[in-house]
Structures are given as C-alpha cells and as structure tokens.
Protein backbone atom coordinates (compact mmCIF):
# COMPACT_ATOMS: atom_id res chain seq x y z
CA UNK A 1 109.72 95.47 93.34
CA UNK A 2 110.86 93.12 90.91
CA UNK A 3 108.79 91.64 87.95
CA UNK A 4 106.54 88.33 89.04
CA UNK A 5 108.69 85.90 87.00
CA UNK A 6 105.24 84.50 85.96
CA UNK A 7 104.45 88.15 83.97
CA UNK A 8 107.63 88.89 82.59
CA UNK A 9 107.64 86.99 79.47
CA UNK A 10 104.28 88.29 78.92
CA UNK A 11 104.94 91.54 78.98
CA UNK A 12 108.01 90.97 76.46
CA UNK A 13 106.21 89.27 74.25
CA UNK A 14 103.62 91.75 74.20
CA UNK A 15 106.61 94.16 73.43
CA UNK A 16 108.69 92.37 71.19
CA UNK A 17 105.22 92.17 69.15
CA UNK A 18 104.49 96.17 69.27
CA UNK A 19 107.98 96.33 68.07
CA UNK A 20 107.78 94.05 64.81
CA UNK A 21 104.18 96.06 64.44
CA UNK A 22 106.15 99.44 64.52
CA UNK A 23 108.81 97.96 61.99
CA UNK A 24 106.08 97.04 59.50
CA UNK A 25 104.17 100.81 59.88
CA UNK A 26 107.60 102.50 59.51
CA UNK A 27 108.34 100.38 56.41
CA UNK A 28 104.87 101.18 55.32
CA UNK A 29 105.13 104.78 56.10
CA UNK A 30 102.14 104.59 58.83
CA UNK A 31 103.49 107.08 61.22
CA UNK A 32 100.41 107.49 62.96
CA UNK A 33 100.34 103.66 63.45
CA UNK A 34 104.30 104.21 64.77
CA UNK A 35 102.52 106.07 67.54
CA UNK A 36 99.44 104.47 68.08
CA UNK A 37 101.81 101.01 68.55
CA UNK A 38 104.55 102.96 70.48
CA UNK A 39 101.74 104.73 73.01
CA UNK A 40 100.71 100.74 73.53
CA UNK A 41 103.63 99.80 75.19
CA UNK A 42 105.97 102.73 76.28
CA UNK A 43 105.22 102.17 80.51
CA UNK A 44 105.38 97.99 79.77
CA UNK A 45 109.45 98.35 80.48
CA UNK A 46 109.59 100.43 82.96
CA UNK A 47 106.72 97.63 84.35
CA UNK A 48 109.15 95.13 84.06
CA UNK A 49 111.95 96.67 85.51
CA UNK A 50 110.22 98.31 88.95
CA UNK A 51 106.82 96.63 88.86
CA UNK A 52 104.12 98.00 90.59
CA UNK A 53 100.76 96.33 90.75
CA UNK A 54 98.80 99.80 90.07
CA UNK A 55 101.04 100.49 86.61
CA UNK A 56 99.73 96.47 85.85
CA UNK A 57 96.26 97.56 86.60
CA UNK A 58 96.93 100.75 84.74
CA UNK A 59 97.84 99.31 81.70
CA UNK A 60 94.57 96.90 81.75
CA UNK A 61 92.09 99.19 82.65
CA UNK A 62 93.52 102.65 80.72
CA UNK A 63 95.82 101.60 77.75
CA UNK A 64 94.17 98.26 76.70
CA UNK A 65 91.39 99.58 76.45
CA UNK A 66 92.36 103.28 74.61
CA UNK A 67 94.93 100.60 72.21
CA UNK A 68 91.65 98.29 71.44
CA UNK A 69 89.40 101.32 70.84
CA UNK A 70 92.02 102.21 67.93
CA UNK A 71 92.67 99.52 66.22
CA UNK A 72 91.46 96.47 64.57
CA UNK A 73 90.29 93.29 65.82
CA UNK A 74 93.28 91.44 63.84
CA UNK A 75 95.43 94.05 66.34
CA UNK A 76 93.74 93.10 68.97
CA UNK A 77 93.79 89.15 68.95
CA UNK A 78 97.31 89.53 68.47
CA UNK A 79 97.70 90.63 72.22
CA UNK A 80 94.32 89.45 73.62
CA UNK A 81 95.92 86.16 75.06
CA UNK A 82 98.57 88.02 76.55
CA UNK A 83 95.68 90.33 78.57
CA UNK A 84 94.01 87.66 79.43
CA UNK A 85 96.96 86.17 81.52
CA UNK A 86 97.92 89.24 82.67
CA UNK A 87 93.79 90.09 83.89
CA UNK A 88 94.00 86.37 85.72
CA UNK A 89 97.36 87.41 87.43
CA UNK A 90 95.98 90.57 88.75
CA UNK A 91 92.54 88.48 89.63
CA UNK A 92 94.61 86.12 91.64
CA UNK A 93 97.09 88.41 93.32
CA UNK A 94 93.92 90.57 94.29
CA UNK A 95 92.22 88.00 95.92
C-alpha cells in the first residue's frame, strides 16, 4: 500500500532529524548514540515505501516508546509533535 500522503512528510521529517542526530554523535564520537538514533528509525523507510498500518502501530507502541525510555527529554520533544500526528492518524483511521 502506498504511504497516506498526509504521513509521509512526517515520517521524513522524523528521519531527516535522526539523521542530523546521527551526524552530530558520529562527529562527537557517540557510537552508542549512532545506534540508539539509527535503531529509532531503521523500519520508518521501509514504512514509507510499503506502508502497513500494523508497522505504523508498531513503531508507536514498540520503538517510541523503547527510543523515549533511552534518551532525554530534549530527544524526545524533538520528535514528540511528529508522534502526536502520527497517534491522531492511527486514532482516526481506526475509528
């Protein structure tokens, strides 16, 4: 299925973001923060390539919340208003 045009700048941006996060670690020789970044978002292009509404749930309800228990709240607020749109698109399309 393709991508809901409505979630597919989300999830880039929520890549694109990971990415410049990775940059910085590598620069700052954080390896482990490499991975903890890269873990984040590794299923989010298949997702928008051949979405499926159980990776979208996936993603919400197993590596949001593994990524948030990791990292810091400044992390976290980063992507938090990207979730949230994503957690109202899966509330509406669910209903």
């Amino acid at each position: 299925m393709e991508c809901p045009e409505e979630i597919r700048p989300v999830l880039l941006q929520i890549v694109a973001a990971s990415l410049l996060m990775i940059r910085a670690a590598g620069w700052n020789g954080d390896p482990a923060r490499c991975a903890l970044e890269a873990d984040h978002i590794h299923n989010l292009p298949r997702l928008v390539h051949s979405f499926t509404a159980t990776e979208l749930k996936y993603y919400l309800e197993v590596s949001v919340p593994s990524y948030v228990s990791q990292t810091s709240d400044e992390s976290n607020a980063t992507f938090e208003p990207h979730w949230i749109r994503l957690r109202e698109y899966v509330a509406r399309s669910s209903s």
